[in-house]
PDB file of N, CA and C in Angstrom:
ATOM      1  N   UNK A   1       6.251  29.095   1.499  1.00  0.00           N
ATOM      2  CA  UNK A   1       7.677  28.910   1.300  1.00  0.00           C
ATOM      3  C   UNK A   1       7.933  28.510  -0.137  1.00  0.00           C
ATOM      4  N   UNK A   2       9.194  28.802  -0.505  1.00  0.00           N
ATOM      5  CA  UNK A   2       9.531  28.745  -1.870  1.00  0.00           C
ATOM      6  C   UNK A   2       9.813  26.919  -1.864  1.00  0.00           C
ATOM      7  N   UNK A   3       9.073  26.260  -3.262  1.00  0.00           N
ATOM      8  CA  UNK A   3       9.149  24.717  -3.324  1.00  0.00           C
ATOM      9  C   UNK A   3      10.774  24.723  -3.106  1.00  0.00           C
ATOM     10  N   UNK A   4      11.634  25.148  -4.659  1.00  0.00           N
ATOM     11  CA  UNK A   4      12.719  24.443  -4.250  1.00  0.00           C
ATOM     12  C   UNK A   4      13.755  25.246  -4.513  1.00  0.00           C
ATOM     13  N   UNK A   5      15.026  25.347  -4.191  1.00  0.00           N
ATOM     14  CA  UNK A   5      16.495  25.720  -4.880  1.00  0.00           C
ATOM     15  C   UNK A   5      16.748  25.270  -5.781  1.00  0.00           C
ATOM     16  N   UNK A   6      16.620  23.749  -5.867  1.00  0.00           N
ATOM     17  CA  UNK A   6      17.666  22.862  -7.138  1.00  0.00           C
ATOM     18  C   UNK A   6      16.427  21.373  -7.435  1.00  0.00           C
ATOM     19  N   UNK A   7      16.827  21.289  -8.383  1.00  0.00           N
ATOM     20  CA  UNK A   7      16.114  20.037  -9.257  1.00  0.00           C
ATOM     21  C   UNK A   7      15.605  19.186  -7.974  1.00  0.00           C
ATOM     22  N   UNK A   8      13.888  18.927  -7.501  1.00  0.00           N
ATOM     23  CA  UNK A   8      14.191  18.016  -6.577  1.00  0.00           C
ATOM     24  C   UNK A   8      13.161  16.691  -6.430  1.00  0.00           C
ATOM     25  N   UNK A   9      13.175  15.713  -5.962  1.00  0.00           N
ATOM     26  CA  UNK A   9      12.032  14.345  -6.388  1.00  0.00           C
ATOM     27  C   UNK A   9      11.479  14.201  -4.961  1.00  0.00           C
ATOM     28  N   UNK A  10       9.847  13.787  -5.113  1.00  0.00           N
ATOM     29  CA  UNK A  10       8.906  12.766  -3.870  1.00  0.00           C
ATOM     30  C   UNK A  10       8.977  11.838  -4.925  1.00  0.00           C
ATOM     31  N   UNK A  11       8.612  10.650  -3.946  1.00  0.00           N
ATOM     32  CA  UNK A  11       8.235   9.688  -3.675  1.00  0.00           C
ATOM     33  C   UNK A  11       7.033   9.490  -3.129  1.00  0.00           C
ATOM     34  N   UNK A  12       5.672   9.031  -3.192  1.00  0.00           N
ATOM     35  CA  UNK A  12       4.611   8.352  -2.638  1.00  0.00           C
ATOM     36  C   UNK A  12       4.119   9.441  -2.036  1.00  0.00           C
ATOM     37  N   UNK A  13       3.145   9.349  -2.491  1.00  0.00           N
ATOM     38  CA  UNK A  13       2.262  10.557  -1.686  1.00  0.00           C
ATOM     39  C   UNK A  13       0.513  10.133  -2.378  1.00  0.00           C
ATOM     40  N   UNK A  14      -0.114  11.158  -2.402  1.00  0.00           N
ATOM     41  CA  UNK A  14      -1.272  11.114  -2.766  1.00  0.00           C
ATOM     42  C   UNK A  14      -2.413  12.376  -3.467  1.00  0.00           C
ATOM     43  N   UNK A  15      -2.334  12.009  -4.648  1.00  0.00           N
ATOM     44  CA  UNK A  15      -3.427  13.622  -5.114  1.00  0.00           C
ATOM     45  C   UNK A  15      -4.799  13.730  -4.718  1.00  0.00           C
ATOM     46  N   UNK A  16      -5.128  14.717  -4.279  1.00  0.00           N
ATOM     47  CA  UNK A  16      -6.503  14.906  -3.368  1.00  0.00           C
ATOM     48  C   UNK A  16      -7.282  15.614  -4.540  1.00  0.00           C
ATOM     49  N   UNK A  17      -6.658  16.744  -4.981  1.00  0.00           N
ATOM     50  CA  UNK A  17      -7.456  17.863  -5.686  1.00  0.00           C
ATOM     51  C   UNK A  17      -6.809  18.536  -6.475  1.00  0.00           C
ATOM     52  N   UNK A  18      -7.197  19.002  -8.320  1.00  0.00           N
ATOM     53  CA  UNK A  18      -6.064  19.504  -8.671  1.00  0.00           C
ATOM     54  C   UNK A  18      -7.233  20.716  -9.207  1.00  0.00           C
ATOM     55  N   UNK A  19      -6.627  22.334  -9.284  1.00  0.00           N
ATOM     56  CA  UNK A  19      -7.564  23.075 -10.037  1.00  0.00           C
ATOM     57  C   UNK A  19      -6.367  23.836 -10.922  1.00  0.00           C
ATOM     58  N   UNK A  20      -6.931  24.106 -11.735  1.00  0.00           N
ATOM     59  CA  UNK A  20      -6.801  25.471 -12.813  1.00  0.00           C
ATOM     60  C   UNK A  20      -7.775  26.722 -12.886  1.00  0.00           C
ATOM     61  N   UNK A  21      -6.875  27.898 -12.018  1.00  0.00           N
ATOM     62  CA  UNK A  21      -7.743  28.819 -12.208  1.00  0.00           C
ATOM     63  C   UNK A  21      -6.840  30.045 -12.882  1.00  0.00           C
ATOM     64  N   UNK A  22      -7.841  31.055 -13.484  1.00  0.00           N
ATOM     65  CA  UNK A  22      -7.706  32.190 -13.697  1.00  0.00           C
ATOM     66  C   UNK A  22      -7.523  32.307 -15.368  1.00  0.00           C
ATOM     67  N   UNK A  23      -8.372  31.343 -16.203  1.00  0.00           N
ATOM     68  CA  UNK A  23      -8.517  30.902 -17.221  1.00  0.00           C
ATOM     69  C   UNK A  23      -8.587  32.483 -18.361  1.00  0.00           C
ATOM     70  N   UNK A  24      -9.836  33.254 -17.503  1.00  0.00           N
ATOM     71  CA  UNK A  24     -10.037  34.164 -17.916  1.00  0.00           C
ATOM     72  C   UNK A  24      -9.543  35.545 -17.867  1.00  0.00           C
ATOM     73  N   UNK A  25      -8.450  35.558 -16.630  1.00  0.00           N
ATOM     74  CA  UNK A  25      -7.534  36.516 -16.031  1.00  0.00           C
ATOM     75  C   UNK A  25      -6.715  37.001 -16.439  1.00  0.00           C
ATOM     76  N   UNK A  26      -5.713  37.706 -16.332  1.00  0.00           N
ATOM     77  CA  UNK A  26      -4.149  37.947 -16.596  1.00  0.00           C
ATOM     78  C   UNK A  26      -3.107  36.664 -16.364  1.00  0.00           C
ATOM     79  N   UNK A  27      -3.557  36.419 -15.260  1.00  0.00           N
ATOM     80  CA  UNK A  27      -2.811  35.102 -14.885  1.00  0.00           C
ATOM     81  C   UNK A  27      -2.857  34.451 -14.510  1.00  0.00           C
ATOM     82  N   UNK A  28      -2.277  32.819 -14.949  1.00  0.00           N
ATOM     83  CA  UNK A  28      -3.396  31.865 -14.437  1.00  0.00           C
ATOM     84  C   UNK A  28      -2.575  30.952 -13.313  1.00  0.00           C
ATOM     85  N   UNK A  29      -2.949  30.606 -12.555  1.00  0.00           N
ATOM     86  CA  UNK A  29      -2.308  29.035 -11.570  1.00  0.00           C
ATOM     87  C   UNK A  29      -2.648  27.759 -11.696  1.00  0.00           C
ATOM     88  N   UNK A  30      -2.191  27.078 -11.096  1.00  0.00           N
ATOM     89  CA  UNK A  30      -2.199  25.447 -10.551  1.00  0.00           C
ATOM     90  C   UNK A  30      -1.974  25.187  -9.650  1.00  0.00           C
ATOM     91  N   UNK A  31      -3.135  24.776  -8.835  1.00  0.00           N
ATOM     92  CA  UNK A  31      -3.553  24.118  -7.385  1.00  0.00           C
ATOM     93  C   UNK A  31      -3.164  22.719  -7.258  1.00  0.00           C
ATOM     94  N   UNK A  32      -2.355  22.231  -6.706  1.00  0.00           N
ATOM     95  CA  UNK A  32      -2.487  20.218  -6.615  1.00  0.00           C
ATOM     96  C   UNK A  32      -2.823  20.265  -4.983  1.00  0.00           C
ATOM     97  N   UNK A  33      -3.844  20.058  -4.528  1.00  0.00           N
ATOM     98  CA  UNK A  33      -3.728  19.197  -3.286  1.00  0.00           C
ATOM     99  C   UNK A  33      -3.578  17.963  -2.949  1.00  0.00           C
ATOM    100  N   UNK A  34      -2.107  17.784  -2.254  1.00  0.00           N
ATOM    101  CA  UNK A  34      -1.550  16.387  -1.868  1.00  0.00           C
ATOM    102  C   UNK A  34      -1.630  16.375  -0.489  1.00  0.00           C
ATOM    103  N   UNK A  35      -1.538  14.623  -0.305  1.00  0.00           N
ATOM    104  CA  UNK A  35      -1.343  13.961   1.244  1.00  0.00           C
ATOM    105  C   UNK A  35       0.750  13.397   0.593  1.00  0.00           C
ATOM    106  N   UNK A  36       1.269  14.766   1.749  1.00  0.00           N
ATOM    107  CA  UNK A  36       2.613  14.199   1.430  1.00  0.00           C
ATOM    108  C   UNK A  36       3.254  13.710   2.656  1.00  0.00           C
ATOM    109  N   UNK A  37       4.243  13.042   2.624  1.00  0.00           N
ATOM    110  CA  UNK A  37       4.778  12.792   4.284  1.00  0.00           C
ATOM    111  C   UNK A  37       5.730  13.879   4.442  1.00  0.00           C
ATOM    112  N   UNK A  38       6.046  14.058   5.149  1.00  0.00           N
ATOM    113  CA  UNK A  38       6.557  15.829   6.031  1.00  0.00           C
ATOM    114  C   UNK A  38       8.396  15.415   5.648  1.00  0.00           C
ATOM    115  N   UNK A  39       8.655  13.920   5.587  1.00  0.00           N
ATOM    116  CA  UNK A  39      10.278  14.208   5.458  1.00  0.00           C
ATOM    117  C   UNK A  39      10.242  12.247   4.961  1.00  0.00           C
ATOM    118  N   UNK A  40      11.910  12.148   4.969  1.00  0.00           N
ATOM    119  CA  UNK A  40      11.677  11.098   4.221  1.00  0.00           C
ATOM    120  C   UNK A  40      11.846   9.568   4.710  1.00  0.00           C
ATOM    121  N   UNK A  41      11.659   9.737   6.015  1.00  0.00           N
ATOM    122  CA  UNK A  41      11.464   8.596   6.848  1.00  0.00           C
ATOM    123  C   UNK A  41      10.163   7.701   6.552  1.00  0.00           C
ATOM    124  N   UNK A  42       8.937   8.749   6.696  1.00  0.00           N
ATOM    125  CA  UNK A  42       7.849   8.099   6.162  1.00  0.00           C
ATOM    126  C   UNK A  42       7.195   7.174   7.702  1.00  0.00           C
ATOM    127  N   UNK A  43       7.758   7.974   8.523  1.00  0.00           N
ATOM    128  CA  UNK A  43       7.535   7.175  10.466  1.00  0.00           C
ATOM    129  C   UNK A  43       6.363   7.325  10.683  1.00  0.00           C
ATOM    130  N   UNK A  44       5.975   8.940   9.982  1.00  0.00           N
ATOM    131  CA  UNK A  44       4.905  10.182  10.375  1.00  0.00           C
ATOM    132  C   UNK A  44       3.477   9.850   9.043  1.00  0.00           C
ATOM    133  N   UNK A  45       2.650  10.098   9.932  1.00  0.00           N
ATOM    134  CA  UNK A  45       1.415  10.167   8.943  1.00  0.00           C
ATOM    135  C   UNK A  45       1.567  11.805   7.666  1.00  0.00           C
ATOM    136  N   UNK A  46       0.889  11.207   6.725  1.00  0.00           N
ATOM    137  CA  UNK A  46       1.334  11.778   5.628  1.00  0.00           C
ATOM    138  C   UNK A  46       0.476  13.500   6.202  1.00  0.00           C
ATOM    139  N   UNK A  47       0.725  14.575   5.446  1.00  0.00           N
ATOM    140  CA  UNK A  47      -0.177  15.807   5.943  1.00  0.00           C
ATOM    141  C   UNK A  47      -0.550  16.496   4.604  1.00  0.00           C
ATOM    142  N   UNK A  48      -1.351  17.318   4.459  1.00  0.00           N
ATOM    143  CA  UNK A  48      -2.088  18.046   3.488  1.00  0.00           C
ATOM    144  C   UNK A  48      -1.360  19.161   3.066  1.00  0.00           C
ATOM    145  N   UNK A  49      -0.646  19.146   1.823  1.00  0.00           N
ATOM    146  CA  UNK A  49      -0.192  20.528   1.088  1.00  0.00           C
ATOM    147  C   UNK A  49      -0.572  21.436  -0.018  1.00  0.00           C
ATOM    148  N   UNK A  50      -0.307  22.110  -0.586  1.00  0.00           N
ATOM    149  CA  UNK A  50      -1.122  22.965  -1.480  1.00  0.00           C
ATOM    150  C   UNK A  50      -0.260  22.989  -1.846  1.00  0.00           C
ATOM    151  N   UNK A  51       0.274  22.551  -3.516  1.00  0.00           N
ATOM    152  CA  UNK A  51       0.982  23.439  -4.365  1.00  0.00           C
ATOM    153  C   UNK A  51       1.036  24.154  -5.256  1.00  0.00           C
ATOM    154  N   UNK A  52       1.119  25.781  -5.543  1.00  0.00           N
ATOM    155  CA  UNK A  52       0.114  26.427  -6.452  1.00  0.00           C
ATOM    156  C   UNK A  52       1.603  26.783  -6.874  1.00  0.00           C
ATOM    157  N   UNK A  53       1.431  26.619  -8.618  1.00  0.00           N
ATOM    158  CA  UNK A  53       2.609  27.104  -9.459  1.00  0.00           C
ATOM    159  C   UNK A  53       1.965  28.601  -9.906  1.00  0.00           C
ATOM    160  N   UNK A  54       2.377  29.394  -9.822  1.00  0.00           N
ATOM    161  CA  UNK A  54       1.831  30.543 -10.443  1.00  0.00           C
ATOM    162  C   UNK A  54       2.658  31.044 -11.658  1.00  0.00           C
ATOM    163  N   UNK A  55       1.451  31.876 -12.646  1.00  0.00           N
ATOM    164  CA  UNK A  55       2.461  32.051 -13.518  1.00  0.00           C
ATOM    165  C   UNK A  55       2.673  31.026 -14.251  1.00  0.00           C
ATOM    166  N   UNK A  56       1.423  30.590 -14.654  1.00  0.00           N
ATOM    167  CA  UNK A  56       0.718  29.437 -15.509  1.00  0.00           C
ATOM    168  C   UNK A  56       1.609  29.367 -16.981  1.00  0.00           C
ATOM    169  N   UNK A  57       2.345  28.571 -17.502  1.00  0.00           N
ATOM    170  CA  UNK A  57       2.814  28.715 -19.239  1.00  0.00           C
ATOM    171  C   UNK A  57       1.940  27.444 -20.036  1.00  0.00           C
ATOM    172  N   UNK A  58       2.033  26.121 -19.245  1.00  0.00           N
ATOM    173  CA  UNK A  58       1.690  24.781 -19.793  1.00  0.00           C
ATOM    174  C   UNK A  58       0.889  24.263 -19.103  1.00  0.00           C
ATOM    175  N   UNK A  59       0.213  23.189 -19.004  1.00  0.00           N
ATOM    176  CA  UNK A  59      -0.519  22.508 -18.328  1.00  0.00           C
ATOM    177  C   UNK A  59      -0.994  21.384 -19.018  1.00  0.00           C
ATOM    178  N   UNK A  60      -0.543  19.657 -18.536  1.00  0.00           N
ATOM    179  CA  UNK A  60      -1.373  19.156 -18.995  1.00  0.00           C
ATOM    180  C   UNK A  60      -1.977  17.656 -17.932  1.00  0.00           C
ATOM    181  N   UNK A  61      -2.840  17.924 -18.061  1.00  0.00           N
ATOM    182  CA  UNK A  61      -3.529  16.769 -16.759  1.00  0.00           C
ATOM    183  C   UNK A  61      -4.089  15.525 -17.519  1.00  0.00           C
ATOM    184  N   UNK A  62      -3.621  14.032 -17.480  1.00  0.00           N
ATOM    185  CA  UNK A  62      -4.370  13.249 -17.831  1.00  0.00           C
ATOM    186  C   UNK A  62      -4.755  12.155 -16.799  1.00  0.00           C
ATOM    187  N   UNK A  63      -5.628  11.875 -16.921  1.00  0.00           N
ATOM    188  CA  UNK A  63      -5.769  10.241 -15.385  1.00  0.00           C
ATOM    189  C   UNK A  63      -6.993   9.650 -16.148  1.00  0.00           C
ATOM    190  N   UNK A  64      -6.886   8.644 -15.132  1.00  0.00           N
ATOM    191  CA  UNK A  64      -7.861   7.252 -15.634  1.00  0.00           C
ATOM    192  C   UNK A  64      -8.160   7.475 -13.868  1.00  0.00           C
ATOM    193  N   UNK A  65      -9.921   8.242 -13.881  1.00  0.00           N
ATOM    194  CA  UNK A  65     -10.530   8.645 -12.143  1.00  0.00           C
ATOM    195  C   UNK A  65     -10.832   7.557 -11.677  1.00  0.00           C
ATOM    196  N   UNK A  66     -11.027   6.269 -12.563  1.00  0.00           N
ATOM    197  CA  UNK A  66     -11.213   4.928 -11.440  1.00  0.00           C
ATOM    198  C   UNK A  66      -9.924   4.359 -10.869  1.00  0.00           C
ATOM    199  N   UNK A  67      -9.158   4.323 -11.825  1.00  0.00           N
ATOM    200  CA  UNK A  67      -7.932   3.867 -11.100  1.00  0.00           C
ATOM    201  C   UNK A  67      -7.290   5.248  -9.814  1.00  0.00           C
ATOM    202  N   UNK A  68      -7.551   6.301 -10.182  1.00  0.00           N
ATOM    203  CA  UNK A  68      -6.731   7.309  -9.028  1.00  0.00           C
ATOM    204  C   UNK A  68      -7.514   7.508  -7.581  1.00  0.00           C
ATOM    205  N   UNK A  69      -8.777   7.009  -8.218  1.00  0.00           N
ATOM    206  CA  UNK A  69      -9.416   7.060  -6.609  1.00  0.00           C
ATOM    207  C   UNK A  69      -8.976   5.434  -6.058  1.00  0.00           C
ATOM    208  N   UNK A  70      -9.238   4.670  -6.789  1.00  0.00           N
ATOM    209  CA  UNK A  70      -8.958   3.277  -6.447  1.00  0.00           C
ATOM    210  C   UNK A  70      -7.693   3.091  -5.269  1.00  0.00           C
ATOM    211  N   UNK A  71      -6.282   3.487  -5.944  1.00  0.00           N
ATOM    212  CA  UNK A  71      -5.021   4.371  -5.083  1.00  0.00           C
ATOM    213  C   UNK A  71      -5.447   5.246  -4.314  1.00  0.00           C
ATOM    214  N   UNK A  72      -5.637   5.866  -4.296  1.00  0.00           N
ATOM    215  CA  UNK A  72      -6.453   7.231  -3.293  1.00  0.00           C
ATOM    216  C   UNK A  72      -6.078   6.880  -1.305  1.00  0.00           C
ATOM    217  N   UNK A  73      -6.074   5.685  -1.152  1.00  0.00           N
ATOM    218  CA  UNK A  73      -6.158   5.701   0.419  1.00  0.00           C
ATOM    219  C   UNK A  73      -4.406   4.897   0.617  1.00  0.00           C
ATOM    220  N   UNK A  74      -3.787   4.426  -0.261  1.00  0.00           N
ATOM    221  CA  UNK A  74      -2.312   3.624  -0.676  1.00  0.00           C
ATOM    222  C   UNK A  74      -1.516   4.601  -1.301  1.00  0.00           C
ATOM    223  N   UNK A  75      -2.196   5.741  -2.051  1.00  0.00           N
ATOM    224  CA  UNK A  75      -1.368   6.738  -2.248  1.00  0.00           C
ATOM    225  C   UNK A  75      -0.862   6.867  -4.262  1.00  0.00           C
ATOM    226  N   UNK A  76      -2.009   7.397  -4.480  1.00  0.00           N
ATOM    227  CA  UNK A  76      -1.615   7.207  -5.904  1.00  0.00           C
ATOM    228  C   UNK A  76      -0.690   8.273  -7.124  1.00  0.00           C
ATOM    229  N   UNK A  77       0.158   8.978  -6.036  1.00  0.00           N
ATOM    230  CA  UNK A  77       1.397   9.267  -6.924  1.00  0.00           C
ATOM    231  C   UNK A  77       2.767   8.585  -6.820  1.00  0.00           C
ATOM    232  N   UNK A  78       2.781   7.895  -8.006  1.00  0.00           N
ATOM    233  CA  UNK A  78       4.361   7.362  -8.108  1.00  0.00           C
ATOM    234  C   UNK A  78       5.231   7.717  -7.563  1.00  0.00           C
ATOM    235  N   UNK A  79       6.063   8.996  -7.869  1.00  0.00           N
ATOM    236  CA  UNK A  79       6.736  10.522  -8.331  1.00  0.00           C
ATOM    237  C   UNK A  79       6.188  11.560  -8.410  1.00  0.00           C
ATOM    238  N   UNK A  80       7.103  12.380  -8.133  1.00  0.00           N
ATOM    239  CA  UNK A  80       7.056  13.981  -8.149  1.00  0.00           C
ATOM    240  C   UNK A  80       8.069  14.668  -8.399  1.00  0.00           C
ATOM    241  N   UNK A  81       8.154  15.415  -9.456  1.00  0.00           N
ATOM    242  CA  UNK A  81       9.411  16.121  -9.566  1.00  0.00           C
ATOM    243  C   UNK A  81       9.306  17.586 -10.031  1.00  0.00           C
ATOM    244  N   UNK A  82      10.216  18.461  -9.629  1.00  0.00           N
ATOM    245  CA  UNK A  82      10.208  20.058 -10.501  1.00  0.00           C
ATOM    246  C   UNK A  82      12.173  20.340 -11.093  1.00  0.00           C
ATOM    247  N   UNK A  83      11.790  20.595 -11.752  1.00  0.00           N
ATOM    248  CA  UNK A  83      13.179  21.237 -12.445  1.00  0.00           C
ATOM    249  C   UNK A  83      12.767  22.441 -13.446  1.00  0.00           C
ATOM    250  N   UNK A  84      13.997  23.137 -12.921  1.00  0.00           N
ATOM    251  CA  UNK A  84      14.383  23.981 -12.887  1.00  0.00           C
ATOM    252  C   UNK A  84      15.085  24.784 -14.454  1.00  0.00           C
ATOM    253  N   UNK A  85      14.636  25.652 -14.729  1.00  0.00           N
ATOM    254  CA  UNK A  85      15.114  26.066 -16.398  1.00  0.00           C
ATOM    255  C   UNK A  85      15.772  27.459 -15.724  1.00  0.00           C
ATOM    256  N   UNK A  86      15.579  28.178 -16.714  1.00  0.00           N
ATOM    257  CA  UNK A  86      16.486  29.851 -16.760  1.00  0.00           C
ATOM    258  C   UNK A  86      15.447  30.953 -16.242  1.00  0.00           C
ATOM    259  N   UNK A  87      14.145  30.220 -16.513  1.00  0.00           N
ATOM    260  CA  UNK A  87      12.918  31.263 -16.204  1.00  0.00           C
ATOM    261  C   UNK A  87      11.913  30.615 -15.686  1.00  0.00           C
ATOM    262  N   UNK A  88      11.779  29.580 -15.813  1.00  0.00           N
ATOM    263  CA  UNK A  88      10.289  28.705 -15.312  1.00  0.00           C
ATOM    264  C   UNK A  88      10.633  27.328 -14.853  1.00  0.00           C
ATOM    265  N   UNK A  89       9.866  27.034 -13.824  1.00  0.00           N
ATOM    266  CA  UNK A  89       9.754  25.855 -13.336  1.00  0.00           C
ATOM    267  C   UNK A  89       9.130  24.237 -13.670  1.00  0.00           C
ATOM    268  N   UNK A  90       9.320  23.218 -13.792  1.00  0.00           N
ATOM    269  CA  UNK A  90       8.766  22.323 -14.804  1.00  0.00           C
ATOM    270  C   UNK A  90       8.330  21.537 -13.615  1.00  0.00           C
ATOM    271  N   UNK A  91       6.948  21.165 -13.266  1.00  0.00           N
ATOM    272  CA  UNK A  91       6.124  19.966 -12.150  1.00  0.00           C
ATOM    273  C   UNK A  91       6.098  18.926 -13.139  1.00  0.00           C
ATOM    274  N   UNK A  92       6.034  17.744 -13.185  1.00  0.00           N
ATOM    275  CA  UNK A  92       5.674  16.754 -13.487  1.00  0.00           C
ATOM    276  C   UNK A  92       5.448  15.464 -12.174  1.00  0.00           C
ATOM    277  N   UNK A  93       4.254  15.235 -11.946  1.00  0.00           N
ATOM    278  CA  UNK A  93       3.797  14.295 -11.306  1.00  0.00           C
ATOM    279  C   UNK A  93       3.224  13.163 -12.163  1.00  0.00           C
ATOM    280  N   UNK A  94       3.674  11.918 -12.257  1.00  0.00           N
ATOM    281  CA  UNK A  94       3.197  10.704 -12.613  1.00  0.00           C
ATOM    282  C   UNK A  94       2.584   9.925 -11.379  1.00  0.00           C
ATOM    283  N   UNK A  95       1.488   9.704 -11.894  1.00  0.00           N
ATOM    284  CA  UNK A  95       0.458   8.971 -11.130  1.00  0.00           C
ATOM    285  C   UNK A  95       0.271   7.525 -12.072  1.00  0.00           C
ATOM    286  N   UNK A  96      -0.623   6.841 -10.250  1.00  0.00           N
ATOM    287  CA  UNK A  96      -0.525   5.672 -10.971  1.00  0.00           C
ATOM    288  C   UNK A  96      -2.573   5.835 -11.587  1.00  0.00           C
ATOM    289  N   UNK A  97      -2.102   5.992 -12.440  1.00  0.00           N
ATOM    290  CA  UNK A  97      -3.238   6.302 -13.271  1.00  0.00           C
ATOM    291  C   UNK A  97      -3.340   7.074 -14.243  1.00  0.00           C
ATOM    292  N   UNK A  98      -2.317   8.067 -14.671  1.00  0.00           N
ATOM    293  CA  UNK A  98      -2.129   9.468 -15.000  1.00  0.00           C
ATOM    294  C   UNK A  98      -1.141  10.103 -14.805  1.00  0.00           C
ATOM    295  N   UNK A  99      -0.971  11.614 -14.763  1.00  0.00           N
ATOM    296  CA  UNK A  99       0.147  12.135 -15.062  1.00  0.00           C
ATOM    297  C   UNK A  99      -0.335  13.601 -15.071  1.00  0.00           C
ATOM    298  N   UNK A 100       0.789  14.687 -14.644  1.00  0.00           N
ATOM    299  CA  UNK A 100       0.477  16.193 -14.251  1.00  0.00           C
ATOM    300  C   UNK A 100       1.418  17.011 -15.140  1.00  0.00           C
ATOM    301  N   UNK A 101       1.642  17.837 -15.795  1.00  0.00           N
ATOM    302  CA  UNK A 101       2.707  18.364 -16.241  1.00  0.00           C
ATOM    303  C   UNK A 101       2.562  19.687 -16.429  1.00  0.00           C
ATOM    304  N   UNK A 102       2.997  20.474 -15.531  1.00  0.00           N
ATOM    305  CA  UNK A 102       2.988  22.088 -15.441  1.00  0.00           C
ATOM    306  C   UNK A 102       4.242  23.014 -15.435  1.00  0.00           C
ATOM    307  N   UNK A 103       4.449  23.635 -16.258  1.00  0.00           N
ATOM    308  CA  UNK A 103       5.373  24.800 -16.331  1.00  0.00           C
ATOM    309  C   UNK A 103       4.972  26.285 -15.703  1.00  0.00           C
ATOM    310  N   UNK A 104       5.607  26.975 -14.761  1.00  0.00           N
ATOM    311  CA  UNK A 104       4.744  27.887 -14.229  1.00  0.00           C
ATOM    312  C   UNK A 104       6.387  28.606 -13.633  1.00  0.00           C
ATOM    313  N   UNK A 105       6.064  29.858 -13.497  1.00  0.00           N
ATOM    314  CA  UNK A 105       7.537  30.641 -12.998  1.00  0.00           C
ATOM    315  C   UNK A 105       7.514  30.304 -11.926  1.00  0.00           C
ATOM    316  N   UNK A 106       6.643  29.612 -11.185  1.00  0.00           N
ATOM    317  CA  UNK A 106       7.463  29.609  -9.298  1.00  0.00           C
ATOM    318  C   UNK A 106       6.453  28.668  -8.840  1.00  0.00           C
ATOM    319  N   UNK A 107       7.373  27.590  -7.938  1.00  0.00           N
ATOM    320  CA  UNK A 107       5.922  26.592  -7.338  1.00  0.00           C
ATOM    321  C   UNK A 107       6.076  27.174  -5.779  1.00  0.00           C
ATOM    322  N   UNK A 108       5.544  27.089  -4.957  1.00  0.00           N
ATOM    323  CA  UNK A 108       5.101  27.140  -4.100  1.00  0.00           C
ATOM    324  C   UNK A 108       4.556  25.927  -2.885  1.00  0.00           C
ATOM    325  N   UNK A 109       4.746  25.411  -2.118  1.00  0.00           N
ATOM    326  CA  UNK A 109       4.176  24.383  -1.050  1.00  0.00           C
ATOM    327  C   UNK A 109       3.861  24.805   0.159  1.00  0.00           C
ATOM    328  N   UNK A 110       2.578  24.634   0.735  1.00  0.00           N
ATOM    329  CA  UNK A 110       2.384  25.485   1.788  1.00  0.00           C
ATOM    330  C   UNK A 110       1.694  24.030   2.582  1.00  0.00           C
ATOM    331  N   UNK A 111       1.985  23.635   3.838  1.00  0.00           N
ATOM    332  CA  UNK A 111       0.893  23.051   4.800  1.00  0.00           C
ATOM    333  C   UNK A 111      -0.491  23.725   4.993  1.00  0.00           C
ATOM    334  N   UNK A 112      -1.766  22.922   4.589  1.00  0.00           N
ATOM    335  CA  UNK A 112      -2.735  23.213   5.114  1.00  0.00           C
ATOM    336  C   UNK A 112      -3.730  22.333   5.868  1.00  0.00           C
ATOM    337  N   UNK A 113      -4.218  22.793   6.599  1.00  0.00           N
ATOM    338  CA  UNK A 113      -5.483  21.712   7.498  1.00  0.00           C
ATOM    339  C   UNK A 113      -5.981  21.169   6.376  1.00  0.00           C
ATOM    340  N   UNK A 114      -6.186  19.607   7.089  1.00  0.00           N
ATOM    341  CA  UNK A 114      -6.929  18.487   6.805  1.00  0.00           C
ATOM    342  C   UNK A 114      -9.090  19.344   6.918  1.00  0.00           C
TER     343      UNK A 114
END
């Protein structure tokens, strides 16, 4: 499913796994696997998503891995946000440790098994 329509923010969640592929390709993506909660009650145990921006422009990943695993089981993303330009999409996730920042023409969020 398409991430979003209009400018939109999480709250608390958790980064599992982030990749960059297709370095060498035509075109490249960005993988984040998160533990997000499904809506914004937060009643429900959090579930496993994939968000692959495709259509790679920017990318920049920084963290401090003791502190993000440290968070890791409490949930070590601050924020989450994408907005929206004329042609490309802007991710920025701040972690508490770090920070994500990807420009890519289209994000994407899909549920996947744990």
């Amino acid at each position: 499913m398409k991430l979003v329509d209009q400018d939109i923010d999480w709250h608390d969640g958790n980064l599992v796994d982030v990749h960059v592929n297709g370095l060498s390709a035509k075109s490249q993506d960005i993988r984040l696997y998160l533990d997000l909660y499904p809506n914004e009650d937060g009643d429900v145990p959090r579930r496993r998503y994939c968000c692959v921006g495709r259509g790679l422009k920017k990318v920049l990943v920084n963290g401090d891995i003791r502190r993000l695993i440290k968070n890791g089981k409490s949930g070590n993303i601050d924020f989450m946000r994408i907005e929206l330009t004329d042609d490309t999409e802007i991710l920025t996730v701040s972690l508490l440790g770090g920070v994500i920042e990807a420009e890519a023409t289209d994000f994407q969020l899909v549920e996947v098994k744990k």
